[in-house]
Each structure stands twice: as structure tokens, then as C-alpha cells.
Protein backbone atom coordinates (compact mmCIF):
# COMPACT_ATOMS: atom_id res chain seq x y z
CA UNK A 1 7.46 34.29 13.47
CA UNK A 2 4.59 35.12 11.46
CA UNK A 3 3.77 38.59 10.93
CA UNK A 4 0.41 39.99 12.30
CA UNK A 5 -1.54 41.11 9.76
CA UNK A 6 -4.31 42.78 12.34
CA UNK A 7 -3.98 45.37 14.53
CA UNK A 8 -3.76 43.40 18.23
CA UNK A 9 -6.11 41.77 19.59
CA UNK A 10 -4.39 39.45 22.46
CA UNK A 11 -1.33 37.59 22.88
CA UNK A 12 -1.37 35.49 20.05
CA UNK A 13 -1.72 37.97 17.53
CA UNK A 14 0.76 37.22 14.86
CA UNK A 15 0.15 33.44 15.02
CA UNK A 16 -1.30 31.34 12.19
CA UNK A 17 -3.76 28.41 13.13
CA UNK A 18 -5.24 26.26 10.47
CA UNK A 19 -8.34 24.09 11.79
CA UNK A 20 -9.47 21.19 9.60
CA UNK A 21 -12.78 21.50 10.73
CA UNK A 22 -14.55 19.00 12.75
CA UNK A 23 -16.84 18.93 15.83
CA UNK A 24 -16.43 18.77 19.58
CA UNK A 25 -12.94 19.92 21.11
CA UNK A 26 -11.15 20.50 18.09
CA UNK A 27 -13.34 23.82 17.14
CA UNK A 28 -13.29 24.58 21.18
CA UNK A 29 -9.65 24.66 21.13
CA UNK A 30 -9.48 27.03 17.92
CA UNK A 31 -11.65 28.57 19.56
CA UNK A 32 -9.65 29.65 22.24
CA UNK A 33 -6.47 30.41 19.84
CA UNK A 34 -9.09 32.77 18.52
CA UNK A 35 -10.26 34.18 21.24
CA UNK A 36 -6.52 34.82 22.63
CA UNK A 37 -5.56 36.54 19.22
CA UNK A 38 -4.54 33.89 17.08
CA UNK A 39 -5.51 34.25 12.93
CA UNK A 40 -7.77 30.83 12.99
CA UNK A 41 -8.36 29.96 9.65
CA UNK A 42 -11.49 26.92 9.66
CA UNK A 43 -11.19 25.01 6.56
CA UNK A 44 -14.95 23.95 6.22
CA UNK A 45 -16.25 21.22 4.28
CA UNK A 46 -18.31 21.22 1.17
CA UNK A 47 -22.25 20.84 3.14
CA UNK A 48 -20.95 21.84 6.73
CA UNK A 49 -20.30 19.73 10.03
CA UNK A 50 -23.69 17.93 9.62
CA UNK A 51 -24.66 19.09 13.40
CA UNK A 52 -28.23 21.10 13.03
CA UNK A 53 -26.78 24.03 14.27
CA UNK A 54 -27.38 27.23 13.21
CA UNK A 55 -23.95 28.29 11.71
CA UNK A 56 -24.43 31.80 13.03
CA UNK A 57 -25.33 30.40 16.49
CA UNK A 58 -22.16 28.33 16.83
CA UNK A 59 -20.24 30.37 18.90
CA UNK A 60 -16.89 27.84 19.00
CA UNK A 61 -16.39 29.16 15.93
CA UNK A 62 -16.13 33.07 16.85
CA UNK A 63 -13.02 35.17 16.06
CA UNK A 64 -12.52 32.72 13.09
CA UNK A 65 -12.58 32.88 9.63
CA UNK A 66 -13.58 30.14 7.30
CA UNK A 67 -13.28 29.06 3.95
CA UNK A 68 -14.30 26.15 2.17
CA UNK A 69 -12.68 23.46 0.76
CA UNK A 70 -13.13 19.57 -0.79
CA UNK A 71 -10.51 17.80 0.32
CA UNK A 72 -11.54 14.81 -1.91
CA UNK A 73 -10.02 16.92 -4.70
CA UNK A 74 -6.29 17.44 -5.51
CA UNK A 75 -7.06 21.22 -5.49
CA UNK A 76 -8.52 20.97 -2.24
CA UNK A 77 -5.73 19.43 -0.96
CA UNK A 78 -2.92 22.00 -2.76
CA UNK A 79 -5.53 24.95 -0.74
CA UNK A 80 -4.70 22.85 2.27
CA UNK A 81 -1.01 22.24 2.31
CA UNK A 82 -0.49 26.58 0.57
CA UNK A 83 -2.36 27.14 4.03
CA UNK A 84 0.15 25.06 5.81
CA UNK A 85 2.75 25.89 4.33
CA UNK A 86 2.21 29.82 5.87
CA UNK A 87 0.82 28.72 9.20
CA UNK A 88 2.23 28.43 12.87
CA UNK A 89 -0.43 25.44 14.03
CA UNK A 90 -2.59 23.13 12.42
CA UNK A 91 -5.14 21.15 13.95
CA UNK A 92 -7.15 18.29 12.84
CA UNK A 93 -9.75 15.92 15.27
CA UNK A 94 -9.96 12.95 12.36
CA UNK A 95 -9.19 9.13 13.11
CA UNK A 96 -5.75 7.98 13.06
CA UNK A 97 -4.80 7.77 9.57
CA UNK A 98 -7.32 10.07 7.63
CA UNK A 99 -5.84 13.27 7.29
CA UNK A 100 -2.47 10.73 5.79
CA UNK A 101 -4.98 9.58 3.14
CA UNK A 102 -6.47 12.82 2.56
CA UNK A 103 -2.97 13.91 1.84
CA UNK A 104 -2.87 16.22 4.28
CA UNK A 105 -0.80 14.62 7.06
CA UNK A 106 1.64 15.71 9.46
CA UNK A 107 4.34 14.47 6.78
CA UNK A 108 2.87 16.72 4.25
CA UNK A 109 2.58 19.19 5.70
CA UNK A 110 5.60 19.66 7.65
CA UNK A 111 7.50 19.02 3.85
CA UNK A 112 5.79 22.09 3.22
CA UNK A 113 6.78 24.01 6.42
CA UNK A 114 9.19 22.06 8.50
CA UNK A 115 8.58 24.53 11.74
CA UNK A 116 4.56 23.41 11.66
CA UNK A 117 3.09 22.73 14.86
CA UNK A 118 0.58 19.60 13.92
CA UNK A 119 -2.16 19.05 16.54
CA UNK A 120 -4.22 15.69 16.75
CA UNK A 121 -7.30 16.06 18.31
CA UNK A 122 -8.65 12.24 19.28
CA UNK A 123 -10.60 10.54 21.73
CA UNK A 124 -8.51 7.46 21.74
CA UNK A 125 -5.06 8.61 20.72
CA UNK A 126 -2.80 7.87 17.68
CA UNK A 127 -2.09 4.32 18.83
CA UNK A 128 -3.40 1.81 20.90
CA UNK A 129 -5.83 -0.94 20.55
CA UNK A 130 -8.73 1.55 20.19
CA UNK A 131 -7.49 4.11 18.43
CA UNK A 132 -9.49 3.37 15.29
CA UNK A 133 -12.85 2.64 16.93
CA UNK A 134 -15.35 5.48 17.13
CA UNK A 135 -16.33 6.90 20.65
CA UNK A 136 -17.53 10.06 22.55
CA UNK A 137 -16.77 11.99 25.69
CA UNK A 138 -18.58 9.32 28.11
CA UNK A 139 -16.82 6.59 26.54
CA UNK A 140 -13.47 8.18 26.88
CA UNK A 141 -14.16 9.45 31.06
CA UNK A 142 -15.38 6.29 31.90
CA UNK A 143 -12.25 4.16 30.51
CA UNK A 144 -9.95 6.52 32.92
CA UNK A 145 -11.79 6.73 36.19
CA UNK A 146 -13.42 9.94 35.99
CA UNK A 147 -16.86 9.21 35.13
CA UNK A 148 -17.14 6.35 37.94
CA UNK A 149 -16.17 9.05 40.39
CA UNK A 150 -19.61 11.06 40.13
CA UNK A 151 -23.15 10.40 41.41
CA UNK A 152 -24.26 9.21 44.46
CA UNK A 153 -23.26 6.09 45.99
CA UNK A 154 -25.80 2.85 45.03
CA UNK A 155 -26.95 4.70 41.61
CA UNK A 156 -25.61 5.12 38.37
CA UNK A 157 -22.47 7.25 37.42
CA UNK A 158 -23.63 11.23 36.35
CA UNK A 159 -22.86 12.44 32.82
CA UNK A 160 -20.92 16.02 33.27
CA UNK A 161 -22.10 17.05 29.83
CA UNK A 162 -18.88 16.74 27.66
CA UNK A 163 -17.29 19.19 29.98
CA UNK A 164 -14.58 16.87 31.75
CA UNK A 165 -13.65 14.60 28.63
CA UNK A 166 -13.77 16.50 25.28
CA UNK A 167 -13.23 20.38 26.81
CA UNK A 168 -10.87 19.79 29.98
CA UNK A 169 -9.21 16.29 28.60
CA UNK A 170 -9.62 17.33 25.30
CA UNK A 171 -9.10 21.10 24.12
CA UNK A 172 -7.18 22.27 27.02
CA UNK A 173 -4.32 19.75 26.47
CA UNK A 174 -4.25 20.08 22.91
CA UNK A 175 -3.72 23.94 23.45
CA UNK A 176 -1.48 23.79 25.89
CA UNK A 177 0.48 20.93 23.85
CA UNK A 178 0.14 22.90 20.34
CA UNK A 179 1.49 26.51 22.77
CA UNK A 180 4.00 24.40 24.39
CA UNK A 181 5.33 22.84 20.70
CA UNK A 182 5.03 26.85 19.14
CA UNK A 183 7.69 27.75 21.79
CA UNK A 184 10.02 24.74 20.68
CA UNK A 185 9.84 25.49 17.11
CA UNK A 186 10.60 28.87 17.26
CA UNK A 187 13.29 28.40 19.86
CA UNK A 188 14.33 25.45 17.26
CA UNK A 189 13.26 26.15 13.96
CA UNK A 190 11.61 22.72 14.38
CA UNK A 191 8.07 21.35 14.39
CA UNK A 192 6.80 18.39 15.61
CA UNK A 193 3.28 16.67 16.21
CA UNK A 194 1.20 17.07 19.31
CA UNK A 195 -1.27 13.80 19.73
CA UNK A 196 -3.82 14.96 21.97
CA UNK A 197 -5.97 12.22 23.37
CA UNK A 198 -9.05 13.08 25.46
CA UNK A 199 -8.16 9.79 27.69
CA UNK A 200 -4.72 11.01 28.40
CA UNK A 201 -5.57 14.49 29.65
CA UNK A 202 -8.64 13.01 31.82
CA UNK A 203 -6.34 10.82 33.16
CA UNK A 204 -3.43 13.59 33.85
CA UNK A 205 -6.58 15.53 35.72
CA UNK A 206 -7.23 12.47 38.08
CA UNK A 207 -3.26 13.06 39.21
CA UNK A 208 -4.49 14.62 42.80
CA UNK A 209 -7.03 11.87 43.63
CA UNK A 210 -4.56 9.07 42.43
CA UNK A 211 -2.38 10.51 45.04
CA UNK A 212 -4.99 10.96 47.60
CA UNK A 213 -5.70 7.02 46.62
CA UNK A 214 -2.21 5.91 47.12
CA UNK A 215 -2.12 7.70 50.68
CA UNK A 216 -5.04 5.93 51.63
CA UNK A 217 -7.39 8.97 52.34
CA UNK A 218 -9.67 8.04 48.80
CA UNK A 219 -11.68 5.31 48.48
CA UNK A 220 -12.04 4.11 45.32
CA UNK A 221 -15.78 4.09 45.21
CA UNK A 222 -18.21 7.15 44.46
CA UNK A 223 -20.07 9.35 47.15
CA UNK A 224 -17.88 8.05 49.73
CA UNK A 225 -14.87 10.92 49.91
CA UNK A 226 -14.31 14.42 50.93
CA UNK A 227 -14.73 16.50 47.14
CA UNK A 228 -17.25 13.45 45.54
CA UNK A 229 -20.50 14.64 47.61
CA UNK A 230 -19.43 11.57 50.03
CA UNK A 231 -18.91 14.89 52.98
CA UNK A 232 -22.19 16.63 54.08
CA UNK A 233 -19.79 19.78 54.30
CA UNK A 234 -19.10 19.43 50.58
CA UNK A 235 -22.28 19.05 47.68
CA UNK A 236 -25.62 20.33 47.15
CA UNK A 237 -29.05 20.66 49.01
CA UNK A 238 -32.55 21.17 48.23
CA UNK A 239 -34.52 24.07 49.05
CA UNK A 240 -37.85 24.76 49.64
CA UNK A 241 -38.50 26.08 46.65
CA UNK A 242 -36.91 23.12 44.59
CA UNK A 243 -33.66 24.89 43.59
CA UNK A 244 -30.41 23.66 45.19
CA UNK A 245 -27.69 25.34 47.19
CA UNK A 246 -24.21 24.19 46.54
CA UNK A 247 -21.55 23.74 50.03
CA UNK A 248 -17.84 23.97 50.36
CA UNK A 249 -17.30 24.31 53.71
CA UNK A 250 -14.33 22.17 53.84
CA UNK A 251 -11.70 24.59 56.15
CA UNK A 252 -12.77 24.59 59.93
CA UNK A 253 -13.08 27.98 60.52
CA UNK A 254 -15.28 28.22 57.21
CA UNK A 255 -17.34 25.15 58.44
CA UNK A 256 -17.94 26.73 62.13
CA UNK A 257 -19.26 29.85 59.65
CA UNK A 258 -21.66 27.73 57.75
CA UNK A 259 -23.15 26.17 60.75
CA UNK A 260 -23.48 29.44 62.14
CA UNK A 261 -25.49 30.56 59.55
CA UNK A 262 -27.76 27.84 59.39
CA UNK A 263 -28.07 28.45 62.95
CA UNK A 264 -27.33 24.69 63.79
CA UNK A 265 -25.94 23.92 67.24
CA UNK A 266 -24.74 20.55 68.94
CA UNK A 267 -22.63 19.35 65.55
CA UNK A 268 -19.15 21.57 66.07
CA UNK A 269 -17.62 18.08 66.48
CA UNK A 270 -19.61 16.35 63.25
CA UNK A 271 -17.07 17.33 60.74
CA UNK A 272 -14.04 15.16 62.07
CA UNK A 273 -16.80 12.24 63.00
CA UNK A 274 -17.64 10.08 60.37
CA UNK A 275 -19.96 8.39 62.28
CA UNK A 276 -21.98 11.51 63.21
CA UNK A 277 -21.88 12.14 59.17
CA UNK A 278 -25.78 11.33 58.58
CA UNK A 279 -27.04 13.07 61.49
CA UNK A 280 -25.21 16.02 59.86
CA UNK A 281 -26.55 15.44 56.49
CA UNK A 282 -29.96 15.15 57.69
CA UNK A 283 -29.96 18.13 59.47
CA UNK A 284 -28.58 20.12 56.95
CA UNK A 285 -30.95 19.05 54.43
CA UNK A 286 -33.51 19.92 57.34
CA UNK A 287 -32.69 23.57 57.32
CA UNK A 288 -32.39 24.10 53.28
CA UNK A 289 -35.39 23.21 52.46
CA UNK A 290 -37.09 25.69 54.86
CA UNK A 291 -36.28 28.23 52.96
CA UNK A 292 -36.37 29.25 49.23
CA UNK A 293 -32.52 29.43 47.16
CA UNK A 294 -32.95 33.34 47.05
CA UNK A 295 -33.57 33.44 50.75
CA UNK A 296 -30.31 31.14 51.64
CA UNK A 297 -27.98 33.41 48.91
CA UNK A 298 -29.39 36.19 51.13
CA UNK A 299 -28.50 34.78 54.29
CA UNK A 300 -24.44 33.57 52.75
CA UNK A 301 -23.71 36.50 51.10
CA UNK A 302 -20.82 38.32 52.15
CA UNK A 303 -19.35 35.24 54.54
CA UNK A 304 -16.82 33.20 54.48
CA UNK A 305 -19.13 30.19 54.59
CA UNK A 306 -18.45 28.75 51.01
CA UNK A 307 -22.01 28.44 50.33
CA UNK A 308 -23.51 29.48 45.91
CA UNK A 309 -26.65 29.15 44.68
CA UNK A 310 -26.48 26.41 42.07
CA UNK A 311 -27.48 28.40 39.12
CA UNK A 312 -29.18 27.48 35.33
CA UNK A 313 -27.07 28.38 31.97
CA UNK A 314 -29.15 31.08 31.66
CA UNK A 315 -29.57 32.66 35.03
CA UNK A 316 -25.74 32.69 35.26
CA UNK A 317 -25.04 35.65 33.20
CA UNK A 318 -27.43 37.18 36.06
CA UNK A 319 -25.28 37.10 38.52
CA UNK A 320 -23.74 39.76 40.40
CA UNK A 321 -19.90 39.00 40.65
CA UNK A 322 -20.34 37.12 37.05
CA UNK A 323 -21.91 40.47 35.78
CA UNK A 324 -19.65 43.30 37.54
CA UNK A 325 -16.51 41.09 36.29
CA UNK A 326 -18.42 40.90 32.63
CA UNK A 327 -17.42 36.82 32.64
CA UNK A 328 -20.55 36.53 30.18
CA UNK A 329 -21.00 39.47 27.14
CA UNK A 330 -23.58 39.42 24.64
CA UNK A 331 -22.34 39.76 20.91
CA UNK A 332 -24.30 40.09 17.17
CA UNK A 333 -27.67 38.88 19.78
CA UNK A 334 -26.03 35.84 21.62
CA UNK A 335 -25.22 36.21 25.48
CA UNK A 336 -21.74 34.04 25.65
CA UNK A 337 -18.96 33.41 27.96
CA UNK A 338 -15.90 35.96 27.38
CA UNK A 339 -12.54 35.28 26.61
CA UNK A 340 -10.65 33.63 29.65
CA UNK A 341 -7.97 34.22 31.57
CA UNK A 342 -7.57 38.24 31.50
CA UNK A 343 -4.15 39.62 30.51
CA UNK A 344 -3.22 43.12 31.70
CA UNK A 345 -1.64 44.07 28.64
CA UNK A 346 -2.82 42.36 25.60
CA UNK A 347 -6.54 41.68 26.71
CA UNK A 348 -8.59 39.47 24.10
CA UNK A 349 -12.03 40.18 23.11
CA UNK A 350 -14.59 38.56 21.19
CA UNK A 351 -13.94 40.47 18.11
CA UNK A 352 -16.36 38.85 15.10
CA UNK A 353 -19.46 36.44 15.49
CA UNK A 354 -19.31 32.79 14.47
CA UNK A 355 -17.20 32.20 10.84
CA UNK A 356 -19.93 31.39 8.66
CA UNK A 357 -18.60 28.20 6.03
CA UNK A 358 -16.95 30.02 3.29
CA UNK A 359 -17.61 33.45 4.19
CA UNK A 360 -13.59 34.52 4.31
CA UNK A 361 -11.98 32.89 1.12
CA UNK A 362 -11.13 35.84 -0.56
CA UNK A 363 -9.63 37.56 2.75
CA UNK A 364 -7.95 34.98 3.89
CA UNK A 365 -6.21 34.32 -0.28
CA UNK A 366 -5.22 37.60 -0.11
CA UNK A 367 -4.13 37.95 3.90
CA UNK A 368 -2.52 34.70 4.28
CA UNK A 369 -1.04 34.98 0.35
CA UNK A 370 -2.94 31.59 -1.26
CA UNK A 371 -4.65 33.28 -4.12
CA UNK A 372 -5.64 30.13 -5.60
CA UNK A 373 -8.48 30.09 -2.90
CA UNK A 374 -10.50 31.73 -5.30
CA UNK A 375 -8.99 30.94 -8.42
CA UNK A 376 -11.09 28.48 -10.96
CA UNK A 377 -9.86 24.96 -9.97
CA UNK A 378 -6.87 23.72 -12.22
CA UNK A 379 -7.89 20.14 -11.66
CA UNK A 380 -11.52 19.63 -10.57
CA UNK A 381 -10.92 15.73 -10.56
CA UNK A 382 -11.85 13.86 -7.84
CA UNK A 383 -8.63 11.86 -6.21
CA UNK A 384 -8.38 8.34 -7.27
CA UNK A 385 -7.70 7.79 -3.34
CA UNK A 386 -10.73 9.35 -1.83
């Protein structure tokens, strides 16, 4: 085990993560190793990302700290594999094969550190027949299922953001792989390589439908099902004001609440009836929009009816349960979600802003014991490889 070099600061304090930087769920995932404690070193490139963002907006790279090196060199390389060679987890989001002709592969750097945790951060995977092609999150949720699962029935499929593919798919299952892997090796002594494709971990989150599908109570078409908008008990409705109200009312007892509420009679039996479903729709939509959003949170809050305002990024922060549990905290100027989940004895904070490119080198040298991160390069030579 690596010893912390920082006093704590959640439970991963005292583990080593290298990120090879990149873009997309590879810094989210760091991320998160930072934000639960975890020393993330980001090993920018010479010029940055190459995204347009404002380095000290970019707040998936908070709690980190960065240095930066050319990999196309042999020194850059040697920074890489010293790095590796003191770390718990490294993770890297390139195409199959480039970190292996960077030099920096899971084979060198495990020789350097045989209990290394290697993460692979993909779209595609490590193999398959489109592991080498390029793609992005709507690509990758529409080849599983999950993209033709959203939107209304008779019009086209509804981008979630990147949300379900690169963050859920994507960063979650590489952390829990590259946790899950940290536990082996130090049980072990050994290390291994976690390949973390965004199309296998949207897949693995369609497991509930895919049994709903085999038991015959899913059809396999969009807007037609109980949790795909298909229900009038379950999805969102206008108001008057042109803001939206979202529904849940899936439980009896919480449906016989909402109608209640809306102070709609005659459709007690609607929710078991199919057939009476657009009469039920309609009428619902009826009542919404007679009234403004802030007038229908009024009237649901406090019940049991399963009824939210549907929200903007930046009236979220706003909100009352959001705001007395502090979900959202403002840091350096820049209103952000906190940490997540809450531990009751090593609680994790957002401790720094965003890494700026470079900014660490000689902390991290002297910290993580590489000194020749800021020694004159030996070998400035560009690799005959690169």
C-alpha cells in the first residue's frame, strides 16, 4: 500500500492514480478517484486537450494535480513509466494499441510495477471488429439498445447528453473495475488490466429491461412501456407557463395521491386499463397546463405523489432539498456538484480547483519521488517510433 502523503481527505487517501490525460470519461473517472481521496496525478500533453475550455473552468479535473509531459520523447516516456512505477492505478482512454507504441503500455508498465492496476478507458473495447474505429457516446448507446429506448414513439431517438454512454457506461465501470482490481492486487500482490468499454457497461445497465423483455412485460419499441414515458403515470407535462413537471406515480397508493391532487375524479381504474391510457394522458396534460410549474411544486410538496419540477442546470443548485443537503457547492467562483456518495467517517471534499497543465511538476517530483520531472532532459530526441 502506498503511503499517504496528505493529511486525509476520503477513503482513498493513500492511493496513487496516474491519468494519461484525455477527454470525456477518462478525466470523469479521475475525477472521482480525486474527489474520494485518491493522489491523481494528470499527465498533460505538450498544448493541452485541444477542447476550448477554459483550463481553470474544467472542473473534471479538480482535486488533481498535473504535470506535463511529451510522450513523443524517450524522456517523456521514462517520466511516465518512474510515475508508474510508484502508482496504485493508471488510466489511459487512447485507441487500442497507442499507449503500446507510445511505450507506455500495460506491459511496460506493469515490468515496472507488477501490482499496477491498468485501466482502459474505450468506447469500443480492446477487441472486436470496431475497436480501432473512432466513435462517441451516441454511437456507442445506440449499438446496445439504450439510445433506441428514449423519445416518444413515431419520432426520432433523444440524445441524453453523454450522460448514459461515456459517464454511467463509461467512468463508473472503469472505477468500479480499476477499485475492484486495487483490492485483488493488494490481496495478491498482482495487477492486472481493466478494459473498460462504454458499450459493455451500457449494455450491463440495460440488465433489468432485458429481463423485463424476456418476461414479456417490455416491448421492444420506445414510448410504449411503463419507465420509457409509454405510462401517463410516469414522464413529463407541460405547464402553463411552458416549464414541465416530471411524474412517478407508479405505486397505487402514490397514484390515488397524484390524482388527488390534481383533483381528477372518474380515472381510479385508468392505471390498470391500457385502453383508458389516452383519456388519462389527455386529462392530465389538461390540468398541468392550467397552472404555472411553481404553482404545481406548491400544490406536491410534502406528498407522497412522486411529482418534481423538471429543473435547468442552473436552477438546480436552487433547490431546497439539493441546497439543505449541499449536493451542489461553489468553489474558487464555480457552483459544482459535490463529491458523491457521503461517507460517515472519511467524508471527501472538493479540496483544490481544476489542475491547471503543468502547474504540479515540481510537487508531484518531489511527493511521488521522480525528480527527473524537473530535471533538464537527458535525451531531448524525438523517438524514432512516434
Amino acid at each position: 500500500m502506498t503511503e499517504a502523503t496528505a493529511p486525509d481527505h476520503g477513503p482513498l487517501t493513500g492511493v496513487r492514480v496516474v491519468e494519461l490525460a484525455g477527454i470525456g470519461p477518462g478525466p470523469f473517472a479521475a475525477m472521482l478517484l480525486a474527489d474520494l481521496g485518491a493522489d491523481v496525478v494528470r499527465v498533460d500533453r505538450p498544448g493541452g486537450p485541444g477542447l476550448g475550455i477554459d483550463p481553470a473552468r474544467d472542473i473534471t479535473n479538480r482535486n488533481k494535480r498535473s504535470v506535463v509531459v511529451d510522450l513523443k520523447t524517450s524522456d517523456g516516456v521514462k517520466h511516465v513509466l518512474d510515475l508508474a512505477g510508484r502508482a496504485d492505478i493508471l488510466i489511459e482512454g487512447y485507441r487500442p494499441g497507442v499507449a503500446e507504441r507510445l511505450g507506455v503500455g500495460p506491459e511496460d508498465c506493469r515490468a515496472r510495477n507488477p501490482r499496477l492496476v491498468y485501466g482502459r478507458m474505450t468506447g469500443w473495447g480492446q477487441g472486436g471488429p470496431l475497436a480501432d474505429r473512432a466513435g462517441h457516446d451516441i454511437g456507442y448507446i445506440a449499438v446496445t439498445g439504450a439510445l433506441g429506448m428514449t423519445g416518444e414513439p413515431g419520432r426520432p431517438p433523444v440524445a441524453p447528453a453523454n450522460l448514459l454512454g461515456d459517464y454511467a457506461g463509461g467512468s463508473l465501470y472503469l472505477v468500479v473495475g480499476v477499485l475492484a482490481a486495487l483490492h485483488h492486487a493488494r490481496a495478491t500482490g498482482a495487477g492486472q488490466v481493466v478494459d473498460a468499454a462504454i458499450v459493455d457497461g451500457t449494455a450491463h445497465l440495460t440488465s433489468m429491461i432485458h429481463g423485463m423483455l424476456a418476461a414479456g412485460v417490455w416491448q421492444d419499441r420506445r414510448g410504449a412501456n411503463l419507465l420509457d414515458g409509454g405510462c401517463p403515470y410516469y414522464g413529463t407535462y407541460e405547464t402553463a407557463d411552458g416549464a414541465y413537471m416530471a411524474v412517478g406515480a407508479l405505486e397505487p397508493r402514490f397514484y390515488t395521491e397524484f390524482l388527488r391532487l390534481l383533483d381528477l375524479t372518474g380515472l381510479e381504474g385508468a392505471q390498470a386499463d391500457v385502453t383508458r391510457w389516452p383519456e388519462l394522458r389527455a386529462r392530465v396534460a389538461e390540468r398541468f397546463a392550467s397552472r404555472t410549474r411553481d404553482a404545481w411544486t406548491a400544490v406536491f410538496e410534502g406528498t407522497d405523489a412522486c411529482v418534481a419540477p423538471v429543473l435547468s442546470l442552473r436552477e438546480a443548485p436552487h433547490h431546497p432539498h439539493l441546497a439543505a443537503r449541499s449536493t451542489f457547492t461553489d468553489h474558487a467562483g464555480i457552483t459544482q456538484p459535490a463529491p458523491a456518495p457521503r461517507f460517515s467517517a472519511t467524508p471527501a471534499t472538493v479540496r483544490t480547483g481544476p489542475a491547471r497543465p503543468g502547474a504540479d511538476t515540481e510537487d508531484v517530483a518531489r511527493d511521488w519521488g521522480v525528480p527527473g520531472l524537473v530535471s533538464p532532459p537527458s535525451n531531448p530526441q524525438r523517438k524514432a517510433s512516434s
